[in-house]
Protein backbone atom coordinates (compact mmCIF):
# COMPACT_ATOMS: atom_id res chain seq x y z
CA UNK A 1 -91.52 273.14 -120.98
CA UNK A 2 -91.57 270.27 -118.55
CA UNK A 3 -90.44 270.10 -115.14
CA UNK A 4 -90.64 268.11 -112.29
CA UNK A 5 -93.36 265.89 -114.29
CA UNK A 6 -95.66 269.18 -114.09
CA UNK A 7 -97.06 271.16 -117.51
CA UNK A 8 -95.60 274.90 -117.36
CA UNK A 9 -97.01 277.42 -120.10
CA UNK A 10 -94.13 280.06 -121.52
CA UNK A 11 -94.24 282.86 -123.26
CA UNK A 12 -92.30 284.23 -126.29
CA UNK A 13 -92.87 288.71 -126.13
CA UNK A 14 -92.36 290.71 -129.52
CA UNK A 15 -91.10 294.18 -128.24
CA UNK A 16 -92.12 297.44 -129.76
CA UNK A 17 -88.49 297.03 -131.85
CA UNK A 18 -89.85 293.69 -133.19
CA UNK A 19 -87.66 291.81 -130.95
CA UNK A 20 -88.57 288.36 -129.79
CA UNK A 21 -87.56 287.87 -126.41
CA UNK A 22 -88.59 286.14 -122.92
CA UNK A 23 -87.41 287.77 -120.11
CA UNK A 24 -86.98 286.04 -116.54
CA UNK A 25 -85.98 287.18 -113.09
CA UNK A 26 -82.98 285.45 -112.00
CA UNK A 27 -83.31 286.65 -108.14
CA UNK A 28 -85.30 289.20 -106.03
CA UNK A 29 -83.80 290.32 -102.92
CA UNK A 30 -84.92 293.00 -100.33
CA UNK A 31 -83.42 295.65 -102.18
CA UNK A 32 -82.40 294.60 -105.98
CA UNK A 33 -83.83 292.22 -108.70
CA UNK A 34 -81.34 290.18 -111.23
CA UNK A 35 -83.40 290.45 -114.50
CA UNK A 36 -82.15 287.85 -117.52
CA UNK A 37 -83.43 288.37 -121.35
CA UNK A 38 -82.96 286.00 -123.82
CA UNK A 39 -83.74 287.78 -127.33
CA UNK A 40 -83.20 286.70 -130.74
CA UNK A 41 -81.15 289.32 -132.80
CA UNK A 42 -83.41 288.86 -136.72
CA UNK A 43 -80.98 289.87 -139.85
CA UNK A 44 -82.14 290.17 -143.54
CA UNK A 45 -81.62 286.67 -144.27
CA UNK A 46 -83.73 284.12 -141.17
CA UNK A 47 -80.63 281.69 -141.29
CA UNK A 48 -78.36 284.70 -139.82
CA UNK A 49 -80.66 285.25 -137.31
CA UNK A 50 -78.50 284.95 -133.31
CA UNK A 51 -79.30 285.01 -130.18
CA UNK A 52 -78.10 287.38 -127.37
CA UNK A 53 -78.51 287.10 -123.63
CA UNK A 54 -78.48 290.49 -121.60
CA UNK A 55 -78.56 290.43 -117.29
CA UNK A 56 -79.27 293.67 -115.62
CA UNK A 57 -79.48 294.39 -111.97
CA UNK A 58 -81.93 296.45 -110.89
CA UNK A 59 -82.38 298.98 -107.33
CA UNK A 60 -85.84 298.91 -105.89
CA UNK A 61 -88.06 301.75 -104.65
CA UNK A 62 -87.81 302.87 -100.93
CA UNK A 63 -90.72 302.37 -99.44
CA UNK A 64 -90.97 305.85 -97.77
CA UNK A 65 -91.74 306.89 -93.93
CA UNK A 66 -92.59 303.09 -93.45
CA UNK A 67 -89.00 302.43 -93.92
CA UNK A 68 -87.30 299.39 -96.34
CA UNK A 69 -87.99 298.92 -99.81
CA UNK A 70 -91.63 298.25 -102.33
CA UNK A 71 -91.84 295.70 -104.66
CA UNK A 72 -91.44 298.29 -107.44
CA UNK A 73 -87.91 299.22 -109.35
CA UNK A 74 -86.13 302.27 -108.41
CA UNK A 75 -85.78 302.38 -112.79
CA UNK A 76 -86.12 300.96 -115.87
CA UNK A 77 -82.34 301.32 -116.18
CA UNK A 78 -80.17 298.40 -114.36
CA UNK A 79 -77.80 299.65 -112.49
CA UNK A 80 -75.27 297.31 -114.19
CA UNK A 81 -76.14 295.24 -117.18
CA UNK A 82 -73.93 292.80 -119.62
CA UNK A 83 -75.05 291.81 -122.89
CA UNK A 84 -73.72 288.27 -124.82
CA UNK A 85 -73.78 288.21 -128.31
CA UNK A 86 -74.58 284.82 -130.11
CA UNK A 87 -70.71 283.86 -130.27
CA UNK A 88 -70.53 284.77 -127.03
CA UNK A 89 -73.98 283.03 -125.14
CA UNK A 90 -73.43 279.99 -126.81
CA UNK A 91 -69.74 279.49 -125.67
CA UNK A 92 -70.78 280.17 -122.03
CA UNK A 93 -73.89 277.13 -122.21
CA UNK A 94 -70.95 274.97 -123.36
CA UNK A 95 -68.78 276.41 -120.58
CA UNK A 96 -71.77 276.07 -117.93
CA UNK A 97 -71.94 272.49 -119.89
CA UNK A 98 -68.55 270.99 -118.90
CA UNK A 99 -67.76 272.50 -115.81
CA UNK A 100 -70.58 272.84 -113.72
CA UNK A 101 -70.95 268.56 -112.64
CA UNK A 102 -67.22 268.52 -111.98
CA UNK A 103 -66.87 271.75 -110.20
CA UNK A 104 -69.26 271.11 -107.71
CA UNK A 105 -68.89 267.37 -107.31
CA UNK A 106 -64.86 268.51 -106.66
CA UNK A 107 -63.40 266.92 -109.21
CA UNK A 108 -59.85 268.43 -110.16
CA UNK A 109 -59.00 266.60 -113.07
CA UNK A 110 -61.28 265.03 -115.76
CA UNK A 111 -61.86 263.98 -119.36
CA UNK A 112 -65.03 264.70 -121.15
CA UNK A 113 -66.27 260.69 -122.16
CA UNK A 114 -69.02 259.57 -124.77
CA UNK A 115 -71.85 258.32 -123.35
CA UNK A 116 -70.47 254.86 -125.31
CA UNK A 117 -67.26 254.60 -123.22
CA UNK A 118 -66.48 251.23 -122.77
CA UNK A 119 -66.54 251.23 -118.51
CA UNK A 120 -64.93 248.74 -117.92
CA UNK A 121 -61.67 250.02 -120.28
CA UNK A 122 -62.24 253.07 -118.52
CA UNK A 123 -61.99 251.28 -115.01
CA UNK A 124 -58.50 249.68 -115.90
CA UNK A 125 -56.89 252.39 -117.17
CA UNK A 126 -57.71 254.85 -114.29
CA UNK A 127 -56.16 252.27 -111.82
CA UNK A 128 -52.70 251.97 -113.76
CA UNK A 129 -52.70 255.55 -114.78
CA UNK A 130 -53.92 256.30 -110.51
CA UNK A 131 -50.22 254.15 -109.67
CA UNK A 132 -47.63 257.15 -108.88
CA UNK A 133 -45.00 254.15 -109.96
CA UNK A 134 -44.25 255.18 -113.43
CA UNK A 135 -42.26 251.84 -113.75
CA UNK A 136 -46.00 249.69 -113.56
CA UNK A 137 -47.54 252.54 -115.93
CA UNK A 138 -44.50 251.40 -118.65
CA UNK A 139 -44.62 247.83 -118.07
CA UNK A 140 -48.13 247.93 -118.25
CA UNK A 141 -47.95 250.05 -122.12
CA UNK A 142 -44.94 247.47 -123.19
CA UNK A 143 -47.02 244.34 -122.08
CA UNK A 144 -49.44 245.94 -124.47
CA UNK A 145 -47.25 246.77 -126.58
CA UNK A 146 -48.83 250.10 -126.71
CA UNK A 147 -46.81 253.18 -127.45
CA UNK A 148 -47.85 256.83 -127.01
CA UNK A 149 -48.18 257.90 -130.83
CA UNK A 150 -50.34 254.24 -130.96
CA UNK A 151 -52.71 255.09 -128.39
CA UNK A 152 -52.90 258.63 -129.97
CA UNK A 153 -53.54 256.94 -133.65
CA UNK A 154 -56.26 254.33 -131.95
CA UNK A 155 -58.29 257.00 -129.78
CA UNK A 156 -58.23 259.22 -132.74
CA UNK A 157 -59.73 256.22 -134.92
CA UNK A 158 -62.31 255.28 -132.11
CA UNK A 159 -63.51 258.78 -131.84
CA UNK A 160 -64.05 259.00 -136.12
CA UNK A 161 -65.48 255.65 -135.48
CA UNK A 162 -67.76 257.20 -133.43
CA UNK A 163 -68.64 260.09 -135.00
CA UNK A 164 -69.71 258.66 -137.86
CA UNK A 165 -72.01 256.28 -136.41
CA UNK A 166 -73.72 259.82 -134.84
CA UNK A 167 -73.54 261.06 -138.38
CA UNK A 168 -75.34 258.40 -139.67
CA UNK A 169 -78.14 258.45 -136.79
CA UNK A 170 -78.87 261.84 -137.17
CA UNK A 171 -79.51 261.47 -141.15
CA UNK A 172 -82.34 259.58 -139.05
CA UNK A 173 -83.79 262.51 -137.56
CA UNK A 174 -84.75 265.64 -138.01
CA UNK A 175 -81.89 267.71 -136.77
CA UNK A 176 -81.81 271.64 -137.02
CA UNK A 177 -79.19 273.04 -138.89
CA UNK A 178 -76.82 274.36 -135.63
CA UNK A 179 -76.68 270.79 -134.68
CA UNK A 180 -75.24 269.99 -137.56
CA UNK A 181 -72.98 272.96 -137.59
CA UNK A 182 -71.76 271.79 -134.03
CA UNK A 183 -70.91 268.09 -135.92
CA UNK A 184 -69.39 269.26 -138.50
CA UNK A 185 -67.00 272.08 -136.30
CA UNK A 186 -66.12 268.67 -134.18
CA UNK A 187 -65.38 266.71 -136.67
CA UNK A 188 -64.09 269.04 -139.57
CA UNK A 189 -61.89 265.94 -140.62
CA UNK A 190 -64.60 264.48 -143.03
CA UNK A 191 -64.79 267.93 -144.98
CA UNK A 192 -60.84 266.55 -146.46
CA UNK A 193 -57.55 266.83 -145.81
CA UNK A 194 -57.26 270.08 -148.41
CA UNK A 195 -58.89 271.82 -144.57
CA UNK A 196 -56.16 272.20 -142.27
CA UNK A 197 -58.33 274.32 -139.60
CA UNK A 198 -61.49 275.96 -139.05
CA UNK A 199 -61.20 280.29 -138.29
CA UNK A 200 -62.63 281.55 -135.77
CA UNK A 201 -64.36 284.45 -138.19
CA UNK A 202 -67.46 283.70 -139.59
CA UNK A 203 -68.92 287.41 -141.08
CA UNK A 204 -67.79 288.04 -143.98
CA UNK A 205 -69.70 291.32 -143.89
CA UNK A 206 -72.49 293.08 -141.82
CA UNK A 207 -75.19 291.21 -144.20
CA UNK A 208 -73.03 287.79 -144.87
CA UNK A 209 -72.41 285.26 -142.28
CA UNK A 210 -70.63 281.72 -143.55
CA UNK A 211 -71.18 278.66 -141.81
CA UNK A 212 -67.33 278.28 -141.42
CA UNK A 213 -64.53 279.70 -143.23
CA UNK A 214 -61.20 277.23 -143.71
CA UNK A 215 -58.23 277.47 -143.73
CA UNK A 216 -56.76 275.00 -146.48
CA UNK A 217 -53.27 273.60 -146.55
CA UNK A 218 -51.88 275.78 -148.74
CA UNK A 219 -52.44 278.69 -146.42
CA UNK A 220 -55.89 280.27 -148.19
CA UNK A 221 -59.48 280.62 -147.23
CA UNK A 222 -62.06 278.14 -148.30
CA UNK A 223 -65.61 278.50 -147.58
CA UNK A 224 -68.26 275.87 -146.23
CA UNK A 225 -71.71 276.21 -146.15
CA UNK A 226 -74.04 273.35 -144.96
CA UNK A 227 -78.05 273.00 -145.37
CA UNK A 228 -80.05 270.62 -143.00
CA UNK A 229 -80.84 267.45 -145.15
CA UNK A 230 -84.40 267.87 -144.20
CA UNK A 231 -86.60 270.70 -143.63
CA UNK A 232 -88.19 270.37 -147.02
CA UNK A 233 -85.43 271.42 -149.09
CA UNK A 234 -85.56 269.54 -152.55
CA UNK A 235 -82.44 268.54 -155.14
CA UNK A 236 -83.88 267.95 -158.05
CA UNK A 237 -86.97 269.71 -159.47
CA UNK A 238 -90.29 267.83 -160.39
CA UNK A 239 -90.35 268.72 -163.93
CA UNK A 240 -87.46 268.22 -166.71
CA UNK A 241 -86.00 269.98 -169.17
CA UNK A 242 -85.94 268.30 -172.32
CA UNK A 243 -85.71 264.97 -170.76
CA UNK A 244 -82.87 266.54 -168.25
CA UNK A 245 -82.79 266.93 -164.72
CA UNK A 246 -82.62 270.13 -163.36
CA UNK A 247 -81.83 271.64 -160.04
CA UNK A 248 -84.91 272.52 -157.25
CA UNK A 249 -85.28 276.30 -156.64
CA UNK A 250 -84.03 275.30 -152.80
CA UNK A 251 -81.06 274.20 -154.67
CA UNK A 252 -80.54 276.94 -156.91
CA UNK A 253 -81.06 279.76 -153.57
CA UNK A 254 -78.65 278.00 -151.59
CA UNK A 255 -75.90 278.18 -154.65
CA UNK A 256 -76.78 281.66 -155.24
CA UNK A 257 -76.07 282.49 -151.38
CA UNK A 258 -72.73 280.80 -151.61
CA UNK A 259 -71.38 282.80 -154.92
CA UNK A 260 -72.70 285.73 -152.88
CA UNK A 261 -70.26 284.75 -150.24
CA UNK A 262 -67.67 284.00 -152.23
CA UNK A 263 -68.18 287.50 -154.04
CA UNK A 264 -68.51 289.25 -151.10
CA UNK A 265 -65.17 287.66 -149.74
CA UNK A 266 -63.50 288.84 -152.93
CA UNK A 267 -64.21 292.16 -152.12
CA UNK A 268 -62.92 292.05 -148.92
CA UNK A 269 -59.63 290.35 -150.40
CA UNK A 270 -57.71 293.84 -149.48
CA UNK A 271 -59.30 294.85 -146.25
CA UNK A 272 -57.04 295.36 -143.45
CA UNK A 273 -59.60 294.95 -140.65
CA UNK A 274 -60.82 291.42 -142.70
CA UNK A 275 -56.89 290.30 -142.58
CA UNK A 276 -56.77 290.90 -138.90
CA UNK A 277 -60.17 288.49 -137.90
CA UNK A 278 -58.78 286.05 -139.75
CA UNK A 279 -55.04 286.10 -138.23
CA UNK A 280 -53.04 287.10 -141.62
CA UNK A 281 -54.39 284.46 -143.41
CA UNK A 282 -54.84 285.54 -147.05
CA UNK A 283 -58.25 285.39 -149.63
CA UNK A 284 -56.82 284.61 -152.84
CA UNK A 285 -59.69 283.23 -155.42
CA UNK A 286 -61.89 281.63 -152.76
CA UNK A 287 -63.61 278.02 -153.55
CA UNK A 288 -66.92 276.85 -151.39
CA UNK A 289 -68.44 273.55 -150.72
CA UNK A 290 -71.94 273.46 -150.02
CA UNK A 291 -73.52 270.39 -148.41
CA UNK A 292 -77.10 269.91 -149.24
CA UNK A 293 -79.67 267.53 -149.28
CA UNK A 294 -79.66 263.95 -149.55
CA UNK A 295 -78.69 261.36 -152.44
CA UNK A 296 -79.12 257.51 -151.19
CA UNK A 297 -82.17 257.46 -153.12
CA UNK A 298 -80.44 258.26 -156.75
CA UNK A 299 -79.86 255.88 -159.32
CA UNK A 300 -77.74 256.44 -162.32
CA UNK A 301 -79.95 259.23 -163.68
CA UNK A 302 -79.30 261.50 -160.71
CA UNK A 303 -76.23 260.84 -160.12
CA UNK A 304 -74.99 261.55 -164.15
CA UNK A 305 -77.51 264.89 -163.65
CA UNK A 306 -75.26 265.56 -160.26
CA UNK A 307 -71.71 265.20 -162.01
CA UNK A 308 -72.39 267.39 -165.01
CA UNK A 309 -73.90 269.92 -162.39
CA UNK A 310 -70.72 270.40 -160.53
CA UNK A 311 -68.65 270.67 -163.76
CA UNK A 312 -70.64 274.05 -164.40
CA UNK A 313 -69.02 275.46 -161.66
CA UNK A 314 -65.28 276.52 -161.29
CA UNK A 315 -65.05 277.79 -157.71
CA UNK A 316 -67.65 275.33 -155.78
CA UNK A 317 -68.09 271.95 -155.21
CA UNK A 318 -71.74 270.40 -154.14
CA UNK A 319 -72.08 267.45 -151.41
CA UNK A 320 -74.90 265.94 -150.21
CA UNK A 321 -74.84 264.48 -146.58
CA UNK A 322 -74.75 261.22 -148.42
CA UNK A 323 -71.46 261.85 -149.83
CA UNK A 324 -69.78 263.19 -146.68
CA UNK A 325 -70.86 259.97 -145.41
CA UNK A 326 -69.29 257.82 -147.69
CA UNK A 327 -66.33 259.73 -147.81
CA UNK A 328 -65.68 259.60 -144.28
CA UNK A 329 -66.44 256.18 -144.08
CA UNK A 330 -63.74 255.18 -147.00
CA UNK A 331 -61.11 257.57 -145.23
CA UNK A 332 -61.65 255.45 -142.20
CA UNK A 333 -61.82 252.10 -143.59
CA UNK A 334 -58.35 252.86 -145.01
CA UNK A 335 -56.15 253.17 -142.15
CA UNK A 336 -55.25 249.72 -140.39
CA UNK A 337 -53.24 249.25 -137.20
CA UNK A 338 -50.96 246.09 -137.51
């Protein structure tokens, strides 16, 4: 960890439990400590594994006939504590995220901006939109010939614009798989228009944890599950069979893991308490996609050996990142604004 151009040396603890965890004190006054720990909750399966945040304050020791208070707790027990679960931590880092420059700068108003915004754009627009006349504001969109549902329709192109161009630079790095989850959650669009939102439920189960479950357009749940393009995870295995491709055992574990899900979501097809996390919407013969790996490489061979793969299944569909990216870059290249 660097800070303030110096070399600082942290430490990740195991606890007795197993439980990785670095713990930090947040402030030490005369008479209480603020305690944070950062732990990371481990399930059967490593890509489940969260992380929770718990703060306890803490009463200190008198210090006796001498009067005040030691150095030492009072107890191991805070005297008030909160725990975050992983849903719940990462939500407030995005909170903390947007609103802490514009709080305390004293900003009441503002729109989050790429770091790509055309300034000077940005510069004209806040000085007509700044004019309380609404008459200039209307002259100004008519001498533009800009209506509302067209600058809607253009913003909403720019930012897929955008978007993919990330999505193409990060097929140039190395990114771990909850930064792609966060692309994909922003931009849920390139998935297809069969997705009309994304649930806010993700366990299926105690053991079973999708990367999102859909909601499609004709009012069912869908399943996506998406595995970082790198990270060593192969396609295709090294050796043939009879002359025939055959899918890596990376491959094959992360298909097994999805019909899991999708079995396991079966199951819960009748469960009252599954209906109510995901708001009524019904689980009628759920289908998956599962995004893996990478395919600009393939030439006809692979790409025959990929087709009759995903005929063999009924109920899910396999993408690589490749595909998403050509998909999303056709869906944009067919909309025009005259």
């Amino acid at each position: 960890m660097l800070q303030e151009g110096k070399m600082s040396e942290t430490t990740i603890a195991t606890s007795w439990r197993g439980v990785p965890h670095r713990a930090i004190i947040l402030k030490d006054k005369q008479t209480v400590q603020t305690k944070a720990v950062l732990m990371k909750i481990q399930h059967k399966n490593p890509e489940n594994d969260e992380a929770a945040l718990k703060i306890g304050r803490y009463n200190k020791n008198k210090a006796g006939l001498l009067g005040g208070f030691s150095a030492s707790l009072e107890s191991s027990t805070p005297k008030s504590e909160l725990t975050l679960d992983d849903e719940e931590f990462r939500a407030l880092l995005n909170f903390i995220e947007e609103t802490y420059t514009p709080l305390t700068i004293g900003v009441g108003h503002y729109i989050k901006a790429s770091s790509n915004l055309d300034v000077g754009l940005a510069k004209r627009l806040q000085e007509v939109f700044e004019n309380k006349d609404a008459r200039s504001i209307a002259e100004w969109l008519c001498a533009n010939e800009l209506l509302p549902s067209d600058c809607a329709d253009i913003m909403e192109f720019n930012k897929r614009r955008r978007a993919i161009h990330e999505f193409a630079e990060k097929l140039e790095g190395n990114e771990v798989e909850y930064e792609w989850q966060k692309w994909f959650e922003q931009n849920s669009w390139v998935l297809g228009n069969e997705f009309v939102d994304i649930l806010d439920e993700r366990k299926i189960d105690t053991e079973n944890i999708a990367d999102y479950l859909m909601k499609t357009f004709d009012g069912f749940v869908d399943l996506i599950e998406i595995k970082r393009p790198e990270g060593m995870l192969h396609f295709w295995s090294e050796c043939d069979d009879h002359s025939n491709l055959v899918p890596h055992q990376d491959l094959i574990k992360a298909v097994t893991q999805v019909q899991n899900y999708i079995q396991e979501l079966e199951e819960e097809m009748n469960s009252l308490k599954m209906q109510e996390k995901l708001d009524g919407v019904p689980i009628i013969k759920p289908r998956a996609t599962l995004i893996f790996g990478r395919s600009h490489m393939w030439g006809e061979r692979e790409r025959r050996a990929f087709r009759l793969l995903n005929a063999n299944y009924i109920n899910l569909a396999i993408l690589t990142y490749d595909h998403v990216l050509e998909r999303a870059t056709r869906s944009l290249s067919e909309v025009s604004y005259d």
